[in-house]
C-alpha atoms as a PDB file:
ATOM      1  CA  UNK A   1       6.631  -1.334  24.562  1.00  0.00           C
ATOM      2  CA  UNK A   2       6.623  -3.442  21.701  1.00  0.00           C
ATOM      3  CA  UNK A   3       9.814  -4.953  20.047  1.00  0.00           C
ATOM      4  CA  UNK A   4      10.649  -3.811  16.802  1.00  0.00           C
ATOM      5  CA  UNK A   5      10.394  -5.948  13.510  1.00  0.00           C
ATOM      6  CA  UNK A   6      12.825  -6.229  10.697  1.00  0.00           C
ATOM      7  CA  UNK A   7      12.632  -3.631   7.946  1.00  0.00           C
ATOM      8  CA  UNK A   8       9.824  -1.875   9.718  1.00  0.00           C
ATOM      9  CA  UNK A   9       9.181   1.632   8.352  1.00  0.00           C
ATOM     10  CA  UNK A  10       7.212   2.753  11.525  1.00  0.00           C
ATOM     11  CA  UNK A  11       6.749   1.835  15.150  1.00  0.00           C
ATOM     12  CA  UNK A  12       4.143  -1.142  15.724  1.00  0.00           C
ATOM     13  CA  UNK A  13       0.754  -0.309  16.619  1.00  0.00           C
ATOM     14  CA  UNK A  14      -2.066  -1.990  18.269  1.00  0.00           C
ATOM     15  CA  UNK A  15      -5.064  -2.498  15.539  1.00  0.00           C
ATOM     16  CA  UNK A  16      -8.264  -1.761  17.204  1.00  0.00           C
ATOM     17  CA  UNK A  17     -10.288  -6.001  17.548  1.00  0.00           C
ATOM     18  CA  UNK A  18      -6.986  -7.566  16.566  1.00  0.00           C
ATOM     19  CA  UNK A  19      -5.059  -9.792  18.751  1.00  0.00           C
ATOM     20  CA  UNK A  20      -2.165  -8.550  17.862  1.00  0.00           C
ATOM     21  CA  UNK A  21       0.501  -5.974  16.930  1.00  0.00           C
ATOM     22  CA  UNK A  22       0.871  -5.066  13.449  1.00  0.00           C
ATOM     23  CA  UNK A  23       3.905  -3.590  11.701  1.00  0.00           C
ATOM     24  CA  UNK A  24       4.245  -1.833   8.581  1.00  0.00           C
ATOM     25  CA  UNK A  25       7.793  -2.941   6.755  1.00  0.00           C
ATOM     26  CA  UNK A  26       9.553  -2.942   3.662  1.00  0.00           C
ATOM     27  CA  UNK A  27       8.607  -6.810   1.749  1.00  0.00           C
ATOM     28  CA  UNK A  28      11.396  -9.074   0.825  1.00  0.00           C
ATOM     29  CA  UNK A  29      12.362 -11.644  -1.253  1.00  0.00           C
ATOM     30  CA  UNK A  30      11.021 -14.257   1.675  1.00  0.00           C
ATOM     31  CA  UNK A  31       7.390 -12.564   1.319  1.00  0.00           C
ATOM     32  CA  UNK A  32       6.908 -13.684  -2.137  1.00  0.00           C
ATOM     33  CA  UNK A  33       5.114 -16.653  -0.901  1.00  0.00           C
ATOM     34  CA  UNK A  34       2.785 -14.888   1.625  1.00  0.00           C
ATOM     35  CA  UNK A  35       2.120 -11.958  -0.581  1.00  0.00           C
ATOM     36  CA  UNK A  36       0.294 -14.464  -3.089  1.00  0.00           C
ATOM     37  CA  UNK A  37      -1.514 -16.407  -0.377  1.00  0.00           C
ATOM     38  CA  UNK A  38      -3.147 -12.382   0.889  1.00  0.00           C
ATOM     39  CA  UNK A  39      -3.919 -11.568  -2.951  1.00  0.00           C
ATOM     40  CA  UNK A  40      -5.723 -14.449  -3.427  1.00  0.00           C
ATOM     41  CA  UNK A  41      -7.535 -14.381  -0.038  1.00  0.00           C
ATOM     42  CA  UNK A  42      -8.751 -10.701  -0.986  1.00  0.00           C
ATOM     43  CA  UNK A  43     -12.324 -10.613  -1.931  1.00  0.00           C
ATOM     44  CA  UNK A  44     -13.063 -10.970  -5.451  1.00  0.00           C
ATOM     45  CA  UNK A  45     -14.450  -6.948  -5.191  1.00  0.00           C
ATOM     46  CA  UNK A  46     -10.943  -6.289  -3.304  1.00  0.00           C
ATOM     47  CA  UNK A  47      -8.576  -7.968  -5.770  1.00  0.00           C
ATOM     48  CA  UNK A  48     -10.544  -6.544  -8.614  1.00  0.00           C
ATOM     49  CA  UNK A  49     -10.335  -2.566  -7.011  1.00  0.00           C
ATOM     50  CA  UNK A  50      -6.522  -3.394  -6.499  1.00  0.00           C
ATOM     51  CA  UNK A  51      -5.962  -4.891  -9.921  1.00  0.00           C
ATOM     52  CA  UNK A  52      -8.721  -2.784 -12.120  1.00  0.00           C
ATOM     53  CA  UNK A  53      -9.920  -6.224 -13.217  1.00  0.00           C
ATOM     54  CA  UNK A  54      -9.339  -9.664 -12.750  1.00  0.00           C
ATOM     55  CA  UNK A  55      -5.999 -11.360 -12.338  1.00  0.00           C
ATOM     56  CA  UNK A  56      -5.336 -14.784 -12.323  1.00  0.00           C
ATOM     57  CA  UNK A  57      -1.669 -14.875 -11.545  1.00  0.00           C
ATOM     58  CA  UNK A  58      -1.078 -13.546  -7.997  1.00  0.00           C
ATOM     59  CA  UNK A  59       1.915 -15.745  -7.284  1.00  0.00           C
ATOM     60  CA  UNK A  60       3.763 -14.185 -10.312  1.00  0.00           C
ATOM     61  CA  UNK A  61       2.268 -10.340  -9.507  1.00  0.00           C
ATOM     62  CA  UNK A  62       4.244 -10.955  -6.214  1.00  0.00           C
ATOM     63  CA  UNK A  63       7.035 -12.423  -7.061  1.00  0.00           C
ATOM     64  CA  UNK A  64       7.525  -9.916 -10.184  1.00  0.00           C
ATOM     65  CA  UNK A  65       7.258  -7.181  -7.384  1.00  0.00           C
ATOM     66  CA  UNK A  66       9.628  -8.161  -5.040  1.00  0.00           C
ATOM     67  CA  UNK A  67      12.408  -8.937  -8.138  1.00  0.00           C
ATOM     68  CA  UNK A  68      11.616  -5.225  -9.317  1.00  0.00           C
ATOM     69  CA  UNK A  69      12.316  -3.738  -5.988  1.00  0.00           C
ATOM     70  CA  UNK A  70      15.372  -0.984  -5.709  1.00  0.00           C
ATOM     71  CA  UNK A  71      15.228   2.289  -3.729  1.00  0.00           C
ATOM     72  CA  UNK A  72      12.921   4.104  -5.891  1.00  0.00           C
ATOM     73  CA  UNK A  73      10.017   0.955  -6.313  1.00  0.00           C
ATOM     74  CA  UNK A  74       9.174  -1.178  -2.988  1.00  0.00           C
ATOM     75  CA  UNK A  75       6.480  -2.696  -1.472  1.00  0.00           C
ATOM     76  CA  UNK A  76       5.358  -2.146   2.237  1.00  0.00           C
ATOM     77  CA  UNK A  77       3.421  -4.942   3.664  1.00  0.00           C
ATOM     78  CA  UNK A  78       1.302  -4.597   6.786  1.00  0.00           C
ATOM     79  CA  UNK A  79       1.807  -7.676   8.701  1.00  0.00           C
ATOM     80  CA  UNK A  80      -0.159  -8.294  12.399  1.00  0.00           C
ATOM     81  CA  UNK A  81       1.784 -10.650  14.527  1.00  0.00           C
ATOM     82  CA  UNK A  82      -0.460 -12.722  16.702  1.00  0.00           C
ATOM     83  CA  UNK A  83       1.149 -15.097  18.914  1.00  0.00           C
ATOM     84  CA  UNK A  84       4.626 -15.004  17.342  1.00  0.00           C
ATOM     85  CA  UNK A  85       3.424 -15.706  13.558  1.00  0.00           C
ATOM     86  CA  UNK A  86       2.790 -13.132  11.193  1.00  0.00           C
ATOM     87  CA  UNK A  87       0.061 -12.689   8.535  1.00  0.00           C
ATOM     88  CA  UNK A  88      -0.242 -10.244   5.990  1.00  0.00           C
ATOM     89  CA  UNK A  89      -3.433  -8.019   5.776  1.00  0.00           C
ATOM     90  CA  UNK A  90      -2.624  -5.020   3.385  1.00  0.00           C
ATOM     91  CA  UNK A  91       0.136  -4.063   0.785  1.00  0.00           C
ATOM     92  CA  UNK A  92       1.120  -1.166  -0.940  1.00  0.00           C
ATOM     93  CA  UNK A  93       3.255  -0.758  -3.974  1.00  0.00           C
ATOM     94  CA  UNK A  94       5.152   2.694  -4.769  1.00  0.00           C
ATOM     95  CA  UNK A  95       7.104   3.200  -8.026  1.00  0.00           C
ATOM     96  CA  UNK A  96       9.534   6.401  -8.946  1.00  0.00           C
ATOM     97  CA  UNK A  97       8.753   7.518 -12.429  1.00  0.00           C
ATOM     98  CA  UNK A  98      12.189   9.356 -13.122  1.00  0.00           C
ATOM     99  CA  UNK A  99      10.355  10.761 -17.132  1.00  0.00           C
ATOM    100  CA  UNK A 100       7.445  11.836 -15.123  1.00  0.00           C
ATOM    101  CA  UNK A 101       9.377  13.372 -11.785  1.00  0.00           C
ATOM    102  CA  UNK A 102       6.775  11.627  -9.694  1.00  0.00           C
ATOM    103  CA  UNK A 103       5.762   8.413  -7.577  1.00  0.00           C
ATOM    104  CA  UNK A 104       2.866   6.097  -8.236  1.00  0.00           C
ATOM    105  CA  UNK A 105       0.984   3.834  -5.794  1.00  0.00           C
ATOM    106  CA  UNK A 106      -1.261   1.086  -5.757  1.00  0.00           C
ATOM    107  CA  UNK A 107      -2.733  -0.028  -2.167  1.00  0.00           C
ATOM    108  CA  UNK A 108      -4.620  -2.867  -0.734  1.00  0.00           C
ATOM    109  CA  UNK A 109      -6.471  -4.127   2.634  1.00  0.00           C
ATOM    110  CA  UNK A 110      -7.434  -7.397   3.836  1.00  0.00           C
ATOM    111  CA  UNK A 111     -11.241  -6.937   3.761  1.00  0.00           C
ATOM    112  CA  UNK A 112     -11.314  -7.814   7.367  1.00  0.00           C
ATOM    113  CA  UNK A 113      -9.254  -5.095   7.906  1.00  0.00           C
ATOM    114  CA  UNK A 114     -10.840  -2.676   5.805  1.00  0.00           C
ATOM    115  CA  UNK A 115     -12.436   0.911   7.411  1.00  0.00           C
ATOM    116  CA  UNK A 116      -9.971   0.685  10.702  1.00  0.00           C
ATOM    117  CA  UNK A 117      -7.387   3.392   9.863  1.00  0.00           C
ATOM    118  CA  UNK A 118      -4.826   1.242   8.583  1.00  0.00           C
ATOM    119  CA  UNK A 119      -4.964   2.136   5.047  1.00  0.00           C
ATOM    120  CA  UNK A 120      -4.170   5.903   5.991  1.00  0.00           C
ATOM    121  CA  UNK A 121      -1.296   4.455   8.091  1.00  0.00           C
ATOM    122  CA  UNK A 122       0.273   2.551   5.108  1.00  0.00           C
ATOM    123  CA  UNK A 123      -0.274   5.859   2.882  1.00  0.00           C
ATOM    124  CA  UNK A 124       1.677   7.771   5.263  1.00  0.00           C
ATOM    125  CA  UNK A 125       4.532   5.282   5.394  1.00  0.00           C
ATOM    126  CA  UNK A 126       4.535   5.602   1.878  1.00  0.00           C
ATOM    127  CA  UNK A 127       4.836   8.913   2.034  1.00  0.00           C
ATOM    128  CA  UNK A 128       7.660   9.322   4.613  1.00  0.00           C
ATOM    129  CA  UNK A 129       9.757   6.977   2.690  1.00  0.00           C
ATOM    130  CA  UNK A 130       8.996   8.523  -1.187  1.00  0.00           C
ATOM    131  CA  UNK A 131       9.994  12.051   0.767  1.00  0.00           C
ATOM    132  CA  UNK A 132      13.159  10.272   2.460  1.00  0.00           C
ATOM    133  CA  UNK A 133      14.131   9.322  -1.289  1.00  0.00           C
ATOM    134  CA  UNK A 134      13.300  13.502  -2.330  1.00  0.00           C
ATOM    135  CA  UNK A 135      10.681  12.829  -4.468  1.00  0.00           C
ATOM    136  CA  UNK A 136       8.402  15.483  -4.381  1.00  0.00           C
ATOM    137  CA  UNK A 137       4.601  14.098  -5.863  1.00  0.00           C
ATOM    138  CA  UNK A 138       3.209  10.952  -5.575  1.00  0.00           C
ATOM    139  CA  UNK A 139      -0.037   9.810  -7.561  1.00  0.00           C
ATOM    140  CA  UNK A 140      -2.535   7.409  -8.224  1.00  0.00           C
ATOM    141  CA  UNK A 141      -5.182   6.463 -10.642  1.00  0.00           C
ATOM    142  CA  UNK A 142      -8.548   4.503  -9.495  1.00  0.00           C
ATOM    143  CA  UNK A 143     -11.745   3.463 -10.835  1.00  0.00           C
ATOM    144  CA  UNK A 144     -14.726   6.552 -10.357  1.00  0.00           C
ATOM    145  CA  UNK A 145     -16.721   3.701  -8.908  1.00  0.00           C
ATOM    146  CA  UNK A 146     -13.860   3.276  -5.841  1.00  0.00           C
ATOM    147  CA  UNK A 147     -15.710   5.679  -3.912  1.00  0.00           C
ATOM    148  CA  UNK A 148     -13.676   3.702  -0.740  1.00  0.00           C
ATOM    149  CA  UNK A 149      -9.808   4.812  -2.215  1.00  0.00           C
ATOM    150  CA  UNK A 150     -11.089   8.151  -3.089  1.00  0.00           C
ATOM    151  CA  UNK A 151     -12.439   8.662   0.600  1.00  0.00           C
ATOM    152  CA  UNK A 152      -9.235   7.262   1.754  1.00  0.00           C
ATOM    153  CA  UNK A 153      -7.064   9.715  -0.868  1.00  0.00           C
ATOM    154  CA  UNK A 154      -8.896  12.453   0.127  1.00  0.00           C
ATOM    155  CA  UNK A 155      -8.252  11.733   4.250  1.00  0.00           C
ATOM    156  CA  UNK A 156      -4.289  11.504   3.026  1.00  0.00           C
ATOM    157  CA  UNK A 157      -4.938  15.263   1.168  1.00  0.00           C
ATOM    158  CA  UNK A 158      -4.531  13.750  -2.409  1.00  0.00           C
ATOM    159  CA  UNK A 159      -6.715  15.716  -4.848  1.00  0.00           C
ATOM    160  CA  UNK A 160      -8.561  14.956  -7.643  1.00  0.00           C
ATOM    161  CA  UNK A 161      -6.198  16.498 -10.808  1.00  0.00           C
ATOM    162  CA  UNK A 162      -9.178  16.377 -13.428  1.00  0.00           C
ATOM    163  CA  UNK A 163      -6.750  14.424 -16.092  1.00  0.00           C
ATOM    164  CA  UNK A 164      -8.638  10.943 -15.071  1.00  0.00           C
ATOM    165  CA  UNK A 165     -11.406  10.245 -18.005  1.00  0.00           C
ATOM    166  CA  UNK A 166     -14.712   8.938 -17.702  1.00  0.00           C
ATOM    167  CA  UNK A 167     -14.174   5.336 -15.952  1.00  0.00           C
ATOM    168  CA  UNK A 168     -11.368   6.698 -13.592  1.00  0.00           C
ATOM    169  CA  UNK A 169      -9.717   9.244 -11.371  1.00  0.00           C
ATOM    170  CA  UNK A 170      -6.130  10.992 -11.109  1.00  0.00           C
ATOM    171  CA  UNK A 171      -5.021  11.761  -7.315  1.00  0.00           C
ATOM    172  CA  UNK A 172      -2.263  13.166  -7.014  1.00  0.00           C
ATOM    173  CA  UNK A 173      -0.703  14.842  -3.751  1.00  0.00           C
ATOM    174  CA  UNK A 174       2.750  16.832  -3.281  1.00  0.00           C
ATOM    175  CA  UNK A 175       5.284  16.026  -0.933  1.00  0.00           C
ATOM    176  CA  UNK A 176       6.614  17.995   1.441  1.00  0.00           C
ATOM    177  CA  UNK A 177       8.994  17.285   4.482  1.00  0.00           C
ATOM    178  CA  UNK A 178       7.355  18.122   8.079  1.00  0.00           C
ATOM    179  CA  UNK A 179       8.752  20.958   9.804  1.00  0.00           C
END
């Protein structure tokens, strides 16, 4: 049984060719640091998917994240833990928009990471926590060309809400508590 980390959102799990244990959590001010370091170690293809287009500033995309974060907009960070050090291989940002009555997200894997499950894993700790809060929709927006997030949104039974245009995609999903 594996020991729990701090601010973990669900139990540890053993990534399939890792050496390691890796834990989903909510990111804090110490992660600033770390979070820039795993933005600019994504693959230029990655960070541009994650960012729709090129950002040069990944130190200050973290560090604005982690000041803006409050019950209603957090990060989770997926962090494996290999021999007592930990290393962050995929993020995910949720924000509450109160005007709108509905969450947005933005998601990312390390590209070593990519196609193992994870990504579904970080959606549904998204999810838990956006329900936890009572929101009741979440939603994202991605590039038509992302054929990889809308394979992964469909998996996490987002649909496609026809109001993207002709470069991108709405997904949207409802929330609903498990019974």
């Amino acid at each position: 049984m594996s020991q729990p980390f701090p601010g973990e959102v669900v139990a540890p799990v053993e990534l399939a060719e890792a050496k390691g244990i890796v834990c989903i959590r909510t990111a804090c001010a110490s992660d600033v640091e770390n979070l820039s370091v795993y933005f600019i170690d994504l693959s230029a293809t990655s960070r541009n998917k994650r960012f729709s287009g090129a950002r040069a500033d990944p130190g200050v995309v973290a560090a604005e994240w982690i000041a803006r974060s409050s019950l209603d907009n957090f990060t989770l960070l997926a962090e494996l833990r290999e021999e007592g050090r930990g290393r962050i291989i995929g993020e995910a940002r949720y924000a509450y928009d109160a005007a709108a009555r509905h969450g947005e997200f933005a998601i990312s894997i390390a590209d070593a990471f990519q196609r193992r499950g994870l990504g579904l894993q970080m959606m549904t700790a998204m999810e838990r926590r956006a329900i936890d809060l009572g929101h009741e929709m979440i939603a994202a927006e991605t590039a038509r060309t992302n054929v990889e997030m809308r394979g992964l949104a469909k998996k996490a039974g987002f649909d496609d809400t026809g109001l993207g245009d002709w470069q991108s995609v709405h997904l949207a999903k409802r929330l609903s508590r498990p019974r």
